[in-house]
N, C-alpha and C. Protein backbone atom coordinates (compact mmCIF):
# COMPACT_ATOMS: atom_id res chain seq x y z
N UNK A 1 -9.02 5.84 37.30
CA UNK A 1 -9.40 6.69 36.19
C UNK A 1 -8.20 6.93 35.27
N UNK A 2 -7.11 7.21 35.70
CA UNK A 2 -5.69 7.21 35.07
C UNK A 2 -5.75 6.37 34.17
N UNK A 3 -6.00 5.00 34.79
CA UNK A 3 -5.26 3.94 33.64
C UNK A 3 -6.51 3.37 33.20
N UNK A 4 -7.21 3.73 32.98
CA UNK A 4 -8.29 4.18 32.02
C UNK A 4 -8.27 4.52 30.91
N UNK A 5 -7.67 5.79 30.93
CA UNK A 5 -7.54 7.02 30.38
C UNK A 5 -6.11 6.61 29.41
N UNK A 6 -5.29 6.05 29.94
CA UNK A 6 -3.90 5.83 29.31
C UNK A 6 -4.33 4.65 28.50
N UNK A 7 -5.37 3.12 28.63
CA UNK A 7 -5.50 2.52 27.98
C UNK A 7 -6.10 3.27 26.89
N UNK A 8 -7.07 3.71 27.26
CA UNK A 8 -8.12 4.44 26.06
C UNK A 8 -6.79 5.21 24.79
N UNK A 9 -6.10 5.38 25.29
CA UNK A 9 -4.93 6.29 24.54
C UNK A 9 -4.66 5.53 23.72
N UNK A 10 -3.63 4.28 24.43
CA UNK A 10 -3.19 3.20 23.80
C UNK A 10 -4.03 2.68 22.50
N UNK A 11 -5.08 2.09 22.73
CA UNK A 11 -6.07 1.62 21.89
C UNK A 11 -6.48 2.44 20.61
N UNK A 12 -6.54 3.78 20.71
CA UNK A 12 -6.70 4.79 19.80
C UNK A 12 -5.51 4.69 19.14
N UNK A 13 -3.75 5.21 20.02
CA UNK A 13 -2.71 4.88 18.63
C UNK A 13 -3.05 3.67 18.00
N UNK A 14 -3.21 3.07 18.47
CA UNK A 14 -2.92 1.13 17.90
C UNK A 14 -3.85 1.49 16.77
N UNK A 15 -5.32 1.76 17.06
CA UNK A 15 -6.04 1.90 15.84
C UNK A 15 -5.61 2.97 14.76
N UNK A 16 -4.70 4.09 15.19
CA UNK A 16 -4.63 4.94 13.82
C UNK A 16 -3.22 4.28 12.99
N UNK A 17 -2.56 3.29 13.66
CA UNK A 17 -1.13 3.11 13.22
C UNK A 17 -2.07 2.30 12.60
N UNK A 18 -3.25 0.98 12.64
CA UNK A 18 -3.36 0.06 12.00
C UNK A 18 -4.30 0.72 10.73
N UNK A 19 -5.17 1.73 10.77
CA UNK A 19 -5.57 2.21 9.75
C UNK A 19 -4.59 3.24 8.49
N UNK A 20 -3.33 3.39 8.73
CA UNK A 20 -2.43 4.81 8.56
C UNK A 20 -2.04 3.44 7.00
N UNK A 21 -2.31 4.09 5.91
CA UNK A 21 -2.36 3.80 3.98
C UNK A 21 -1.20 3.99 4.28
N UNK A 22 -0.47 3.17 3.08
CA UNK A 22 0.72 3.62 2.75
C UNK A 22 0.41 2.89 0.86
N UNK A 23 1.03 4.10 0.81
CA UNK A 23 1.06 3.62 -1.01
C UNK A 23 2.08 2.72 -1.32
N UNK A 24 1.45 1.78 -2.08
CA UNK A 24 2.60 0.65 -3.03
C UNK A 24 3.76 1.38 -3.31
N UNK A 25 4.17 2.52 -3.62
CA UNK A 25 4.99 3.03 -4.79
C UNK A 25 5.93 4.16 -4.02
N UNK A 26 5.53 4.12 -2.54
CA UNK A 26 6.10 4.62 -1.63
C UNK A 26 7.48 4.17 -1.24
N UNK A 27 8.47 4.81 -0.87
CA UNK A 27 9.89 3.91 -0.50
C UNK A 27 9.84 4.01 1.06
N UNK A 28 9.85 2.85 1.47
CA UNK A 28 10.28 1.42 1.07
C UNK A 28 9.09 0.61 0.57
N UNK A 29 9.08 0.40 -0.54
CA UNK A 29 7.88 -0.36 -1.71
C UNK A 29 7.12 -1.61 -0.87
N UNK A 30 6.11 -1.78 -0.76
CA UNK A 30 5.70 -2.76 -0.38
C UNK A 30 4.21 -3.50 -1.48
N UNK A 31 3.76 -4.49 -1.23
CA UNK A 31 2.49 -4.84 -1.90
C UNK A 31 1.52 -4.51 -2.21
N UNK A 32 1.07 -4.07 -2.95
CA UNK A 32 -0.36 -3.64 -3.31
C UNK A 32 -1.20 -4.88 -2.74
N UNK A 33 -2.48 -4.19 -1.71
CA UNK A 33 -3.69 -4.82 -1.65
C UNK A 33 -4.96 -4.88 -2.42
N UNK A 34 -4.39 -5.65 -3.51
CA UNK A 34 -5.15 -5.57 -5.01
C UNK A 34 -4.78 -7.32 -5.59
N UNK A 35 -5.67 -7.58 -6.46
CA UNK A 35 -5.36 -9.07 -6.87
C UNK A 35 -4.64 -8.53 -8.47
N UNK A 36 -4.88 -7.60 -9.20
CA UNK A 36 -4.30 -7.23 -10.52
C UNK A 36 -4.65 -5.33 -10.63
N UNK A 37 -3.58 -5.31 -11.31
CA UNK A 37 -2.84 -3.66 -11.76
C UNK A 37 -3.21 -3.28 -13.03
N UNK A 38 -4.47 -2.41 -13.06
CA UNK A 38 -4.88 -2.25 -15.22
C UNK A 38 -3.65 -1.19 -15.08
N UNK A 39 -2.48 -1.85 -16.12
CA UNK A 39 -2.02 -0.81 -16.84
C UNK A 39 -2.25 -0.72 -18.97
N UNK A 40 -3.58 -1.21 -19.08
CA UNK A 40 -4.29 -0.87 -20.22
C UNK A 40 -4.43 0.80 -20.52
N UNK A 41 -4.30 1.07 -21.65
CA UNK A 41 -4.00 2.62 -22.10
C UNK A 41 -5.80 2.56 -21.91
N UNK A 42 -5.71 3.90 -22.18
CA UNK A 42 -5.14 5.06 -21.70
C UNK A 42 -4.48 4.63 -19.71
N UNK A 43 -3.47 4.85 -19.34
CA UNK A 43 -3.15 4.58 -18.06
C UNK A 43 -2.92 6.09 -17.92
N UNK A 44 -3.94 5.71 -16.49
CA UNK A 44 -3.69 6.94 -15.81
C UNK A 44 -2.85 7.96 -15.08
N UNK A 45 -2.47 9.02 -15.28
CA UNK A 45 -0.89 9.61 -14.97
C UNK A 45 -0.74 9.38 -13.92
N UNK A 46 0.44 9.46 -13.43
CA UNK A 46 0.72 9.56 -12.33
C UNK A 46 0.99 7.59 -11.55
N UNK A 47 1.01 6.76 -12.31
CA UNK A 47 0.65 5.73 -11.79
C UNK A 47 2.28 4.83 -12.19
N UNK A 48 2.92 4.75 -11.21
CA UNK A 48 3.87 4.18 -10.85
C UNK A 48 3.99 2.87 -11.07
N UNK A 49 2.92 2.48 -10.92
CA UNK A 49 2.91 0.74 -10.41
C UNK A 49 3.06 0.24 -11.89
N UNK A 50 3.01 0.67 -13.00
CA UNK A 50 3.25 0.46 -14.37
C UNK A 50 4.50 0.22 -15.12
N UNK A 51 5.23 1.26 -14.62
CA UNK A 51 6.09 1.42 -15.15
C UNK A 51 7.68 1.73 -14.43
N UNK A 52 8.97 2.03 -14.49
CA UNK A 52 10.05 1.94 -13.77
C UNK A 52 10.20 0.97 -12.32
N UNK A 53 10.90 1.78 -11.91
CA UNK A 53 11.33 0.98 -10.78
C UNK A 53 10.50 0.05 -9.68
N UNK A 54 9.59 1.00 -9.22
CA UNK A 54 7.98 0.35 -8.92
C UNK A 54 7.20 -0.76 -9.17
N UNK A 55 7.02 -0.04 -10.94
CA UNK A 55 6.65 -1.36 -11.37
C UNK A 55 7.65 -2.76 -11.12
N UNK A 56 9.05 -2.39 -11.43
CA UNK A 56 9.43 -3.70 -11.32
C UNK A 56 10.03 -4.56 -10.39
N UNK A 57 9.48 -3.66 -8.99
CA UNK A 57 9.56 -4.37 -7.79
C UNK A 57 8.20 -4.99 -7.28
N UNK A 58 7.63 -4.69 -7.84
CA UNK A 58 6.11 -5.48 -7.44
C UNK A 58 6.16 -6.50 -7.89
N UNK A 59 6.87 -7.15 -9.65
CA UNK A 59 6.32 -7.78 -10.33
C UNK A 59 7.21 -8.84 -9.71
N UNK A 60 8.30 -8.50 -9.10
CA UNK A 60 9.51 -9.36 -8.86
C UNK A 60 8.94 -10.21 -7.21
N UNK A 61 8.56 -9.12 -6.75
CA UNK A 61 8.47 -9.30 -5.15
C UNK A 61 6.68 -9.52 -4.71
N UNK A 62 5.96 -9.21 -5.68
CA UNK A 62 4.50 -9.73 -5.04
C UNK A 62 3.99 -10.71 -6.31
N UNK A 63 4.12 -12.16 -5.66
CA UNK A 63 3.59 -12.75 -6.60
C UNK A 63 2.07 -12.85 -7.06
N UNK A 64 1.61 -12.33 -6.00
CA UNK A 64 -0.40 -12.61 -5.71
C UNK A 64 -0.85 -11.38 -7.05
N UNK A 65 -0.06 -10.29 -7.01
CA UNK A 65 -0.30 -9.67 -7.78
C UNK A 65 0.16 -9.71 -9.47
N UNK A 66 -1.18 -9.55 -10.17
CA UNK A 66 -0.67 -9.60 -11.78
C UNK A 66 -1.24 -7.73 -12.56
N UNK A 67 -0.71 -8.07 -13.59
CA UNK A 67 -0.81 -6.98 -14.45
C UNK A 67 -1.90 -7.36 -15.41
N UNK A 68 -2.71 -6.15 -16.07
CA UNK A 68 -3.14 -6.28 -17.00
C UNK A 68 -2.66 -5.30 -17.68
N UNK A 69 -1.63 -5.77 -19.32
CA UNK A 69 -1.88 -4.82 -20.21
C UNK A 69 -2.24 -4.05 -21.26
């Protein structure tokens, strides 16, 4: 029943680490799971992936991804 109980555990972290978001724009920056980025005006506040540093680590480092502007 123990190791049961300890797999059942296991299996649950594994699933919340593999579901756990992390934002593009988060440090340490990683890829957007997106094929293209509207940064067409009006762009919505708050949206990183447009503009500074963010933006220009995506554009450098994910090639799959494009912009629209």
């Amino acid at each position: 029943m123990r190791a049961a109980t300890i797999a059942l555990c296991l299996v649950s972290l594994f699933l919340l680490a593999a579901c756990e978001k992390k934002e593009p724009c988060e440090k340490p920056y990683s890829c957007p799971n997106v094929d293209y980025i509207n940064c067409m005006p009006p762009v919505p506040s708050g949206t990183d992936e447009c503009i500074g540093e963010c933006h220009d680590w995506i554009r450098d480092n994910c090639p799959d991804v494009e912009y629209a502007y």
